[in-house]
C-alpha atoms as a PDB file:
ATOM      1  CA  UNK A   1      46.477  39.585   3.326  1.00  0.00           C
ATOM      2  CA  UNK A   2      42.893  38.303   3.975  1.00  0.00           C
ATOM      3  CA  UNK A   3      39.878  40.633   1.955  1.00  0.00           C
ATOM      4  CA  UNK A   4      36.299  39.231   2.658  1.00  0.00           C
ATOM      5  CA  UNK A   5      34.058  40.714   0.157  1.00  0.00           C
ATOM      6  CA  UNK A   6      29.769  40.250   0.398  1.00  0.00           C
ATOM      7  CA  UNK A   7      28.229  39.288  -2.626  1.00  0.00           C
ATOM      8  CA  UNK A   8      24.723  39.602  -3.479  1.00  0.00           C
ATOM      9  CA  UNK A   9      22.300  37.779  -6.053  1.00  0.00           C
ATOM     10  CA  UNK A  10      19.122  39.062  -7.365  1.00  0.00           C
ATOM     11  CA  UNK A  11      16.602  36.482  -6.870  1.00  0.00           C
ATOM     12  CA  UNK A  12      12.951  38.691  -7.656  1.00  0.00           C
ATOM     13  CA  UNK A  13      12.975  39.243 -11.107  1.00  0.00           C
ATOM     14  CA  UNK A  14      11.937  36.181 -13.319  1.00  0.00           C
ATOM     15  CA  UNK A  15      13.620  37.559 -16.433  1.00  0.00           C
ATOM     16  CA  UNK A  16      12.317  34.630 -18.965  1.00  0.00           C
ATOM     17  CA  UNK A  17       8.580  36.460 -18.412  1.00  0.00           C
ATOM     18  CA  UNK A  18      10.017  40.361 -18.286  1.00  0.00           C
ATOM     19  CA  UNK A  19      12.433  42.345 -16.966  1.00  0.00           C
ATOM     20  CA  UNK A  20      12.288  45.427 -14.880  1.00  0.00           C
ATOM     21  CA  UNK A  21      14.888  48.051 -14.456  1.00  0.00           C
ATOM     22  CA  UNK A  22      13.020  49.613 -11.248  1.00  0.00           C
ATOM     23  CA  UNK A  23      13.457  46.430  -9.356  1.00  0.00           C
ATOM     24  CA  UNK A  24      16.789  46.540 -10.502  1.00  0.00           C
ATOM     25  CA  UNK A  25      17.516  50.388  -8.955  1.00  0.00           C
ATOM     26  CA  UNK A  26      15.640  49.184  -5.894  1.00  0.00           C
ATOM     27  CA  UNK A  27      18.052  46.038  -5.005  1.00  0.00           C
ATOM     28  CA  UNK A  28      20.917  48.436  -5.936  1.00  0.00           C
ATOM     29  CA  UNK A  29      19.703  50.691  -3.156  1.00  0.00           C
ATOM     30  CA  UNK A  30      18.819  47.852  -0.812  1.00  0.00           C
ATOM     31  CA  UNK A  31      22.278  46.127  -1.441  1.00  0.00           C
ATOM     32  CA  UNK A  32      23.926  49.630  -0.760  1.00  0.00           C
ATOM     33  CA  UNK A  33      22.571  49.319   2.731  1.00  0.00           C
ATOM     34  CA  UNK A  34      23.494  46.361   3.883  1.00  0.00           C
ATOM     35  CA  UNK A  35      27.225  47.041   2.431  1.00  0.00           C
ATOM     36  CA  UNK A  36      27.320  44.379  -0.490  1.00  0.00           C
ATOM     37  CA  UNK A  37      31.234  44.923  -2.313  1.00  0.00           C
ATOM     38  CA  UNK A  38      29.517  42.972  -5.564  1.00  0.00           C
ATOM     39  CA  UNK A  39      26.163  42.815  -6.907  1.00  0.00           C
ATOM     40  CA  UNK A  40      24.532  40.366  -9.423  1.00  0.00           C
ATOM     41  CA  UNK A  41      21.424  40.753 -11.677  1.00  0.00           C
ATOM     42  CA  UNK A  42      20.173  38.018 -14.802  1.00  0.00           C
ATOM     43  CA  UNK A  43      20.418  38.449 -18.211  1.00  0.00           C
ATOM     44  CA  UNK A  44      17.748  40.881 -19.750  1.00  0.00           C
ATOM     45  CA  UNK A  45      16.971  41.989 -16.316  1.00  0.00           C
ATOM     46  CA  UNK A  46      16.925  45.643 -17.524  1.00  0.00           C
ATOM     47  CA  UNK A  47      14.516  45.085 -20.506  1.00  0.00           C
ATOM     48  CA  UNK A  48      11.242  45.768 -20.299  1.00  0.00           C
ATOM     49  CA  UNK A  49       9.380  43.865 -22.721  1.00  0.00           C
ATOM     50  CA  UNK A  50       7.635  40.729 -21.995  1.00  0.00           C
ATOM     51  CA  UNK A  51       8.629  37.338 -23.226  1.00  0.00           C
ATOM     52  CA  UNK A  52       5.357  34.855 -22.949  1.00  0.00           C
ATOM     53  CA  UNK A  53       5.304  32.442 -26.318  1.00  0.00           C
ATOM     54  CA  UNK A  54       3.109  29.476 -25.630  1.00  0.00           C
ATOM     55  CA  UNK A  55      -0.641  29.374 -26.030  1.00  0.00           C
ATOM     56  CA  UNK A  56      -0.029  26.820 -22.972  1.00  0.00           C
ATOM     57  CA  UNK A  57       0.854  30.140 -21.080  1.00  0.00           C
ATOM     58  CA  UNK A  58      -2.140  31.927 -22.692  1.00  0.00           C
ATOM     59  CA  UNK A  59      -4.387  29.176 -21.661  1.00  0.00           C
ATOM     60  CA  UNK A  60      -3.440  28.791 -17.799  1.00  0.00           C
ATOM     61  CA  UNK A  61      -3.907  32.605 -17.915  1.00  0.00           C
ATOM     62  CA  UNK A  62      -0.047  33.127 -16.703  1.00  0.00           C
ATOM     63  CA  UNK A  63      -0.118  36.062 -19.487  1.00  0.00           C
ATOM     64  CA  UNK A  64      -3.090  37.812 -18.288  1.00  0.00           C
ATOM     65  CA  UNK A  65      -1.687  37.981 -14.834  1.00  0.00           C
ATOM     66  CA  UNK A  66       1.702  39.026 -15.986  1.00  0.00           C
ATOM     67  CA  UNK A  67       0.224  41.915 -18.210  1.00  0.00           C
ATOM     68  CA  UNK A  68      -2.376  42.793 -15.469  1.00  0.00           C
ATOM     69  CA  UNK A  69       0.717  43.182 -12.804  1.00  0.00           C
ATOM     70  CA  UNK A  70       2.604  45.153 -15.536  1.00  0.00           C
ATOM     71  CA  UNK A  71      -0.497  47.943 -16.203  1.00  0.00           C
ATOM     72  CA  UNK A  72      -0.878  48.202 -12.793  1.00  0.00           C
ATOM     73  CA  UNK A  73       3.114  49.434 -12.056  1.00  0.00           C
ATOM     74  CA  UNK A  74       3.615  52.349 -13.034  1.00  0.00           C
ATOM     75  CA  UNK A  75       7.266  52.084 -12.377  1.00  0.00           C
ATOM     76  CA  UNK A  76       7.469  49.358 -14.843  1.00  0.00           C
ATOM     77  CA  UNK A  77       5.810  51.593 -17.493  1.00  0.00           C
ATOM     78  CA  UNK A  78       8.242  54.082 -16.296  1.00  0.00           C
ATOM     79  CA  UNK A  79      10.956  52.014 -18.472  1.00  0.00           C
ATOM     80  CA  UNK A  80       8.999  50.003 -21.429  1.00  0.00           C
ATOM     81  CA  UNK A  81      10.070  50.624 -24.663  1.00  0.00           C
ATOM     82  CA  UNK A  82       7.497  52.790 -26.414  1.00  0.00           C
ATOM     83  CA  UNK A  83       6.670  50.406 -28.980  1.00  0.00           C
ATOM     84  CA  UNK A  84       6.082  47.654 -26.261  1.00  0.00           C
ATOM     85  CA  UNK A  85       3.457  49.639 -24.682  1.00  0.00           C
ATOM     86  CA  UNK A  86       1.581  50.102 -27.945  1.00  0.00           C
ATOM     87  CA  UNK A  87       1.551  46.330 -28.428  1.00  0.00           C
ATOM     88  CA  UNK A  88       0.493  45.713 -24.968  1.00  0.00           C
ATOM     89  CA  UNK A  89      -2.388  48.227 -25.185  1.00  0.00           C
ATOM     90  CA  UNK A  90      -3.443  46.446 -28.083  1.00  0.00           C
ATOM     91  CA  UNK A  91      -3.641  42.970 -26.556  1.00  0.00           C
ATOM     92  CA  UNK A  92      -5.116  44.805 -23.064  1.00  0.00           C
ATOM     93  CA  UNK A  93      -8.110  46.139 -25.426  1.00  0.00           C
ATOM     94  CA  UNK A  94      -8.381  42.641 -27.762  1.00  0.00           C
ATOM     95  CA  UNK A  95      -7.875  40.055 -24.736  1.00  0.00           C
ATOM     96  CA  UNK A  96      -5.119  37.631 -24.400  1.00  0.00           C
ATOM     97  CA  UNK A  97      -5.723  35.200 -26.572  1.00  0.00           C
ATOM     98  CA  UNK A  98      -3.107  36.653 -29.017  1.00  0.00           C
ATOM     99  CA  UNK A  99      -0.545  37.110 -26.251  1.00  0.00           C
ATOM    100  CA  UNK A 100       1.895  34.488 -27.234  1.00  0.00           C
ATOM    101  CA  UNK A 101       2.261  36.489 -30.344  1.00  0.00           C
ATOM    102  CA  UNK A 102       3.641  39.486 -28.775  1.00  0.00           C
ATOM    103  CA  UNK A 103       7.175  40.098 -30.136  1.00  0.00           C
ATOM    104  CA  UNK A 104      10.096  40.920 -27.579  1.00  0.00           C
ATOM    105  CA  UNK A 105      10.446  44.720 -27.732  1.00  0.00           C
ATOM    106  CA  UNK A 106      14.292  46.144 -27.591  1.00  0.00           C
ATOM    107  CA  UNK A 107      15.111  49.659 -26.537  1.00  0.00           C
ATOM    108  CA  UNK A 108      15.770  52.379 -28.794  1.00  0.00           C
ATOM    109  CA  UNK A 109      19.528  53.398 -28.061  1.00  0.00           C
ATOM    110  CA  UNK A 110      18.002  56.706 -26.521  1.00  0.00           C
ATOM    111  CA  UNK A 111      15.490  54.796 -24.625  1.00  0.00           C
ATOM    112  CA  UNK A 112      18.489  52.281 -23.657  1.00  0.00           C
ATOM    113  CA  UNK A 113      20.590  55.441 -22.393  1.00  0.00           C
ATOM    114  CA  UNK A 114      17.580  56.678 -20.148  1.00  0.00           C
ATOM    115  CA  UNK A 115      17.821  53.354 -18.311  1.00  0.00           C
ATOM    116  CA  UNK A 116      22.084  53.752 -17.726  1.00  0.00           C
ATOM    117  CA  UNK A 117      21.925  57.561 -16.829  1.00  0.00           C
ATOM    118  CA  UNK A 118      19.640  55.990 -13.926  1.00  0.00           C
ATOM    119  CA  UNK A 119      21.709  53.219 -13.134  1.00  0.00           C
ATOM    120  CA  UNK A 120      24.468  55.226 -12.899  1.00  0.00           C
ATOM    121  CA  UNK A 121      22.563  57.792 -10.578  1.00  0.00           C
ATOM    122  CA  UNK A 122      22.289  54.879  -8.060  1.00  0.00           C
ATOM    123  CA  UNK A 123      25.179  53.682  -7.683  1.00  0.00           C
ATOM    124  CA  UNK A 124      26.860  56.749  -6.893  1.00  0.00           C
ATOM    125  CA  UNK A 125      28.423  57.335  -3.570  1.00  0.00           C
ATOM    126  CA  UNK A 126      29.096  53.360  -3.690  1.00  0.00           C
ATOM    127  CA  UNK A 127      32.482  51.389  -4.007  1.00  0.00           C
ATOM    128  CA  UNK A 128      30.102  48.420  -5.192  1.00  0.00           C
ATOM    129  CA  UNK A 129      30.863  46.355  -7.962  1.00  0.00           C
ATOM    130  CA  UNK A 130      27.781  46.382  -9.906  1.00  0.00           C
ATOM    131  CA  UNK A 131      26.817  43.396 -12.770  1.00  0.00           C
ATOM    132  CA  UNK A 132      22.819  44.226 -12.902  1.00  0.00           C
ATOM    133  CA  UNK A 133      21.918  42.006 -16.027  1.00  0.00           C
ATOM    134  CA  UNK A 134      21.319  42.864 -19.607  1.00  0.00           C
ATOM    135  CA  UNK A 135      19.023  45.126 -21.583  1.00  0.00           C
ATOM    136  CA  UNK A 136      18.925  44.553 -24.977  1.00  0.00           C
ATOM    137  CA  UNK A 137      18.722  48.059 -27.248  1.00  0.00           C
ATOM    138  CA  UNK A 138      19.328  49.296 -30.824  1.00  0.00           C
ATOM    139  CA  UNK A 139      21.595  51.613 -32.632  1.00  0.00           C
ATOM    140  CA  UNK A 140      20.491  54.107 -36.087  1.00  0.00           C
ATOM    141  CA  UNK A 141      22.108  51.160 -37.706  1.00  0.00           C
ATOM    142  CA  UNK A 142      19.525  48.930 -36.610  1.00  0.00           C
ATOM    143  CA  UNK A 143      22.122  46.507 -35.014  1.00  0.00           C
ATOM    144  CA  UNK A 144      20.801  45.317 -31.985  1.00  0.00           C
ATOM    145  CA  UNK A 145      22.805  45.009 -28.824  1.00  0.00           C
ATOM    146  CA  UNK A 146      22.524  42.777 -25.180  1.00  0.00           C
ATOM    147  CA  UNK A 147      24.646  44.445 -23.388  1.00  0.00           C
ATOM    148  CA  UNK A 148      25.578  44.843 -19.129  1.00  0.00           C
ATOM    149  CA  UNK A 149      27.016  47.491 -18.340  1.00  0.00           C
ATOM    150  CA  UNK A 150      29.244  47.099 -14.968  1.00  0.00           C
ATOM    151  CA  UNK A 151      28.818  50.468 -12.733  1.00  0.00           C
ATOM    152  CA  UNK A 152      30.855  51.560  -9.912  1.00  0.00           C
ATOM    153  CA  UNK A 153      30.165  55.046  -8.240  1.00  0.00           C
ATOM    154  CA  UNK A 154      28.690  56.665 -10.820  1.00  0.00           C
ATOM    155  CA  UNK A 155      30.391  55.568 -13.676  1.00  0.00           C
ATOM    156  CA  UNK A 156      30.827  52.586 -16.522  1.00  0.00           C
ATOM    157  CA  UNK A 157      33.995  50.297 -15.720  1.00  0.00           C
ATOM    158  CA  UNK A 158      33.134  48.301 -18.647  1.00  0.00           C
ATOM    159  CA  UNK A 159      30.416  47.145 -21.388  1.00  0.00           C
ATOM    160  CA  UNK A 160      30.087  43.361 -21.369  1.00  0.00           C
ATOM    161  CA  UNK A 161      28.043  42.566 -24.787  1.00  0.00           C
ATOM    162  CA  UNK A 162      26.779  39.395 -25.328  1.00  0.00           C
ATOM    163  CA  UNK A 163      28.773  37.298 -28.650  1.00  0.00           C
ATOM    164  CA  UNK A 164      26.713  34.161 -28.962  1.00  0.00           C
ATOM    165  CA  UNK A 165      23.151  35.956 -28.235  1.00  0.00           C
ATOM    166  CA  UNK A 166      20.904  32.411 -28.443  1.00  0.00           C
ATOM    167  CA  UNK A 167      17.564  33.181 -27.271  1.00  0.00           C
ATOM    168  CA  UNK A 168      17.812  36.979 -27.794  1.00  0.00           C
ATOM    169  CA  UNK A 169      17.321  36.323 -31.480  1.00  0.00           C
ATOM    170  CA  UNK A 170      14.059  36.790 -30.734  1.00  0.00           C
ATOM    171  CA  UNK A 171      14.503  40.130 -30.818  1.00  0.00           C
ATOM    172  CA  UNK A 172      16.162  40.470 -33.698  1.00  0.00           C
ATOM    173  CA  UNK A 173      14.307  38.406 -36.001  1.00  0.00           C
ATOM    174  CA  UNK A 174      10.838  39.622 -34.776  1.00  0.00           C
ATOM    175  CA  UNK A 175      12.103  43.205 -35.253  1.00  0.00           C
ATOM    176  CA  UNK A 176      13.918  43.247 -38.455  1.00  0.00           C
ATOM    177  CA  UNK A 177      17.495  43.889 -36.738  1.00  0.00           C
ATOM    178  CA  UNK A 178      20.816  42.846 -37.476  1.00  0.00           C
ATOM    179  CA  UNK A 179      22.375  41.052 -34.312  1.00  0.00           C
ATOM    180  CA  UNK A 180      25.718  42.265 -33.150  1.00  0.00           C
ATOM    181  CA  UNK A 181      28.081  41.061 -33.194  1.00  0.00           C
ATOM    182  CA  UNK A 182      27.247  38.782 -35.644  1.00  0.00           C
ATOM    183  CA  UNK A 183      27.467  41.606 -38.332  1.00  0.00           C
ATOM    184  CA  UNK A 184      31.209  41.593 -38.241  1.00  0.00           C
ATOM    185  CA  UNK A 185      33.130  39.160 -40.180  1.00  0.00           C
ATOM    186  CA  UNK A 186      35.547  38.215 -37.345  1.00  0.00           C
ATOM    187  CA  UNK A 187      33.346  36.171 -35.117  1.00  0.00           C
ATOM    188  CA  UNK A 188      36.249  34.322 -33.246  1.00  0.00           C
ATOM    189  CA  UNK A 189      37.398  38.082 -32.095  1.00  0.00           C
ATOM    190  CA  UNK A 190      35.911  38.011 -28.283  1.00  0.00           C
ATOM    191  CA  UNK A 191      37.179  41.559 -27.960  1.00  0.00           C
ATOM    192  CA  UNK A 192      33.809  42.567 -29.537  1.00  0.00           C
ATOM    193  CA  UNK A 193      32.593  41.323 -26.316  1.00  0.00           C
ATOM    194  CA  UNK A 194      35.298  42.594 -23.757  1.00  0.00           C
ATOM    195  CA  UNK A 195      37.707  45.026 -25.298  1.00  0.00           C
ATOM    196  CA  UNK A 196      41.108  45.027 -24.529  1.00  0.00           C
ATOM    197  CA  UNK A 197      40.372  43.128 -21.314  1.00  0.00           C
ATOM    198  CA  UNK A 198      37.781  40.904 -19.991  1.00  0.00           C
ATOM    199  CA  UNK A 199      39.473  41.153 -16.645  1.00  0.00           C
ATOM    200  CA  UNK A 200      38.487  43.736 -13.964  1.00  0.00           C
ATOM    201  CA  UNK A 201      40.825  44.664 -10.701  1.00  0.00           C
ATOM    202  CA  UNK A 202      38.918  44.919  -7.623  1.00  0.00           C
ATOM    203  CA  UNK A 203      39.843  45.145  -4.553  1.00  0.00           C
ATOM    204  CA  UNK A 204      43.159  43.175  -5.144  1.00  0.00           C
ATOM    205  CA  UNK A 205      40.937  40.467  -6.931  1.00  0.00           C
ATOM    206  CA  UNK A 206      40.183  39.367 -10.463  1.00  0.00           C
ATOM    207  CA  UNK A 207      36.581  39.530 -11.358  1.00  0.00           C
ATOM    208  CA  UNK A 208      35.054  38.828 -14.618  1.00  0.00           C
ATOM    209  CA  UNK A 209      31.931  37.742 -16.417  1.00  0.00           C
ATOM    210  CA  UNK A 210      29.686  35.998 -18.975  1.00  0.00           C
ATOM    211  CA  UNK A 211      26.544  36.137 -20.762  1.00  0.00           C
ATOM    212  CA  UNK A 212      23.903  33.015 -20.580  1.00  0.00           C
ATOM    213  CA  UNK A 213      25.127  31.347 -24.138  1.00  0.00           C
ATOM    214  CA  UNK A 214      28.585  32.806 -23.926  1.00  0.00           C
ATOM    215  CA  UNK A 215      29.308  30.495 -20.953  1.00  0.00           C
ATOM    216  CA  UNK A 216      32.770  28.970 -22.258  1.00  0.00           C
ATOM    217  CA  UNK A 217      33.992  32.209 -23.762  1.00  0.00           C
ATOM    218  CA  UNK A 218      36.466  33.002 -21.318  1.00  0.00           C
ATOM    219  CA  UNK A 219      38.295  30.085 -21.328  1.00  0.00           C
ATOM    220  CA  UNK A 220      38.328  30.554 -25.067  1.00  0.00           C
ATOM    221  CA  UNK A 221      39.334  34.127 -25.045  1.00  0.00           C
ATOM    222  CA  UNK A 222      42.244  32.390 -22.470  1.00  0.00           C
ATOM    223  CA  UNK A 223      41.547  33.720 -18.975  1.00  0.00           C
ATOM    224  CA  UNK A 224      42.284  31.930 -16.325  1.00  0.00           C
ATOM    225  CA  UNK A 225      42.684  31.846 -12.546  1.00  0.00           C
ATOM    226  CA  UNK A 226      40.319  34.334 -11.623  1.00  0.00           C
ATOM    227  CA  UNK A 227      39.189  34.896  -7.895  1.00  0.00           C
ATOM    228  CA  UNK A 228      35.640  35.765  -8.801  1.00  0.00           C
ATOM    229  CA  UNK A 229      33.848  34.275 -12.305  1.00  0.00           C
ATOM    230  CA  UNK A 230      29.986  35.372 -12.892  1.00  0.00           C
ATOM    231  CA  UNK A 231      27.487  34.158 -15.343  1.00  0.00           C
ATOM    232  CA  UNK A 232      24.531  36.232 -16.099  1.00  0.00           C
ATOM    233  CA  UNK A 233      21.656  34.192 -17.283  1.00  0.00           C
ATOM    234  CA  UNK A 234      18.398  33.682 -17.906  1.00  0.00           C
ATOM    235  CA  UNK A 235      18.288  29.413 -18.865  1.00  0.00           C
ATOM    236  CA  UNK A 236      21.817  28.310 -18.473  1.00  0.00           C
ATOM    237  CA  UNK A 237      23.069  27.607 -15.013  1.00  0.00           C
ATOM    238  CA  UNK A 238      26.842  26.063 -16.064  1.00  0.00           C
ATOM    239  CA  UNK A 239      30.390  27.098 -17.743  1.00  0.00           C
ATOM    240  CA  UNK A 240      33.611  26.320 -17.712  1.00  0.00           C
ATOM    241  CA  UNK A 241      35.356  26.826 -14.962  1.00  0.00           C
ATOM    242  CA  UNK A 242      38.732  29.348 -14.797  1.00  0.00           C
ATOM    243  CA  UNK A 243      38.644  29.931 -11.222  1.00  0.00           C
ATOM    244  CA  UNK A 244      41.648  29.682  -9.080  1.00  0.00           C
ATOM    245  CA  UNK A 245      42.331  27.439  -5.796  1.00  0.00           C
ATOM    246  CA  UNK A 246      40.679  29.899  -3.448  1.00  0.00           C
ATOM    247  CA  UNK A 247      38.575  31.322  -6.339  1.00  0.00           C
ATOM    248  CA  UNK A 248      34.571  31.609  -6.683  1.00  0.00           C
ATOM    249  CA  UNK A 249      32.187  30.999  -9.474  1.00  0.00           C
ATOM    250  CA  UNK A 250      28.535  33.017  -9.037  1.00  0.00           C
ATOM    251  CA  UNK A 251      26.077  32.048 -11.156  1.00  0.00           C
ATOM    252  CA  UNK A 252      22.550  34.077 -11.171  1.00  0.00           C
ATOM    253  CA  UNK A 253      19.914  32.677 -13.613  1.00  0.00           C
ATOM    254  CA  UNK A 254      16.673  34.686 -13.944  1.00  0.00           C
ATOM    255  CA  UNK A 255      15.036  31.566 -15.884  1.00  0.00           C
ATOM    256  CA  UNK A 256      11.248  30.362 -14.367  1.00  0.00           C
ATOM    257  CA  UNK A 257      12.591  30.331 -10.569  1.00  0.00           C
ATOM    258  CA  UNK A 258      15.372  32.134 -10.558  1.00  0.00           C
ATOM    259  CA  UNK A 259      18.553  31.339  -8.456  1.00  0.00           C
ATOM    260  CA  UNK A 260      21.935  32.144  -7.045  1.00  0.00           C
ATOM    261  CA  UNK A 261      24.152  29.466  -6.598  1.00  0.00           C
ATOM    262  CA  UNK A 262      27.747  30.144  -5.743  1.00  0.00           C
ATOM    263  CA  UNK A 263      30.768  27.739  -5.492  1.00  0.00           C
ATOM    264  CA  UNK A 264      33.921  27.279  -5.292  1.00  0.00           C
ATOM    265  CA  UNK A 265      37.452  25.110  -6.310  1.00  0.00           C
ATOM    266  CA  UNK A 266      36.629  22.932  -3.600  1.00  0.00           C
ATOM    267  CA  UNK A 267      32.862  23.713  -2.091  1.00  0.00           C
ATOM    268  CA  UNK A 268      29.936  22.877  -4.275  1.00  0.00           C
ATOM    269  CA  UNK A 269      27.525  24.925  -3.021  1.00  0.00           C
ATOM    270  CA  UNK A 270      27.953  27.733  -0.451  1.00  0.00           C
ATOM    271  CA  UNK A 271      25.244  28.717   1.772  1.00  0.00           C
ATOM    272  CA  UNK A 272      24.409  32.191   2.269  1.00  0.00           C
ATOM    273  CA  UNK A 273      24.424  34.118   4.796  1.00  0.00           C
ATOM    274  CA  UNK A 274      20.951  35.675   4.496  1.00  0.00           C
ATOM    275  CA  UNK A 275      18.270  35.662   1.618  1.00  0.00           C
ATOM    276  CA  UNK A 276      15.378  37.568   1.387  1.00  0.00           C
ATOM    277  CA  UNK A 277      12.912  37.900  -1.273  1.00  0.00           C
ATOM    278  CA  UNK A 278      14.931  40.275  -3.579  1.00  0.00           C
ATOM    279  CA  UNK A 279      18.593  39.185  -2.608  1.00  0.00           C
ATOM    280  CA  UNK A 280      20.863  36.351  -1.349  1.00  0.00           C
ATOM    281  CA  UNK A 281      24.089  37.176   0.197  1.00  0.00           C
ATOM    282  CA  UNK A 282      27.397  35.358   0.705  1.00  0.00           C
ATOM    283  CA  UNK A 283      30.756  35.958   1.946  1.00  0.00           C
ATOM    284  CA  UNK A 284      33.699  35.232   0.284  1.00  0.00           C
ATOM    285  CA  UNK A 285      37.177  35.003   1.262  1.00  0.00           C
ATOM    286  CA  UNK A 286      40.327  35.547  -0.475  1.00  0.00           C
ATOM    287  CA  UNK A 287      43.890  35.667   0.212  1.00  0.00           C
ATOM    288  CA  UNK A 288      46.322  37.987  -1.612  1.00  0.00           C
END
């Protein structure tokens, strides 16, 4: 049996500056309509805090435009972690020649739950596969999480969080937080990441995915031939690859430019089919 499935990659949101959950809910809606089966954000694309470090930055005045465009959306405000818009009201008073000091903001676990109940508002009514990115949030522990949630019509199929977190230590460190899960003594124990499975059945296919830094973890956690592998990124664009003959890997990296770029066993790079501003979209085949 021959299933041909349309996947889409979010290519508007440059997640290494900020992320924004709005645009997120808006190429949900817009990959509803044109009848997408799987949709792909970047890592932290669901966190609003900015991430601009370099007085280089500060000096070009890439900050000042970034924090101008954020003030000036409300729907980005919408989402932003309370304590991030106290900060950036701060440096909007001051100037920006502090920016690069600005620490990266995580979500309270209520703030982070906010943020899902929407999600999963919007993808009601949808069989779509949804993988929209990371937020990062945390708990009354004060363990801090990156975490994507995968949605399907209306509801959670599964929690992907993030086991070697890299860059997001930033928001640990600069926050006083204890990183998960990092806390636990069992770090070689990827079902912290996955649960009982990493695997998800859809559609008669095997899908799964990884997190930026965790690219290699599936092979390690001992998955293999899978008809669709993702990576979720924001400054790693490669991973092993467990893919099967007539299998796909889809990566979507939200780092400076960000990209799509989709291959498979025996095709390098696939071309889409169309690719707009906000999404690129390919068809895949598979049989079963």
């Amino acid at each position: 049996m021959k299933i041909e499935l349309l996947l889409g990659g979010m290519t508007n949101l440059e997640t290494s500056k900020y992320g924004n959950p709005s645009e997120v809910i808006s190429n949900i809606k817009k990959a509803k309509n044109k009848n997408i089966d799987v949709l792909i954000g970047p890592e932290w694309s669901l966190t609003c805090s900015p991430r601009l470090y370099t007085k280089k930055m500060t000096k070009n005045k890439e900050a000042e435009v970034v924090i101008n465009a954020l003030f000036n959306a409300p729907d980005y405000m919408k989402y932003a972690p309370k304590d991030a818009k106290k900060i950036l009201e701060e440096e909007v008073e001051e100037g920006f020649e502090r920016f690069y000091e600005v620490p990266s903001i995580p979500y309270s676990e209520r703030e982070y739950k906010r943020v899902l109940n929407d999600l999963t508002n919007v993808s009601k009514g949808s069989d779509m596969l949804i993988f929209p990115g990371t937020a990062m949030f945390y708990d009354e522990d004060r363990v801090l999480y990156n975490v994507m949630p995968i949605l399907r019509d209306g509801k959670i199929v599964k929690n992907i969080y993030k086991f070697n977190d890299g860059l997001g230590s930033k928001f640990n460190l600069e926050n006083a937080l204890e990183l998960y899960p990092y806390n636990k003594h069992d770090r070689d124990n990827y079902s912290l990441s996955y649960g009982k499975t990493p695997i998800i059945n859809f559609r008669d296919i095997k899908v799964s995915a990884e997190i930026c830094a965790d690219a290699g973890i599936l092979k390690k956690y001992g998955v293999k031939d899978l008809d669709l592998q993702i990576l979720s990124s924001c400054g790693n664009n490669s991973t092993d690859r467990i893919i099967s003959k007539q299998g796909y890997l889809a990566i979507v990296d939200g780092f400076k430019s960000p990209i799509v770029h989709v291959s498979g066993k025996y095709i390098p790079k696939l071309k889409p089919l169309e690719a707009s501003k906000e999404l690129q979209t390919f068809k895949l085949e598979f049989n079963v």
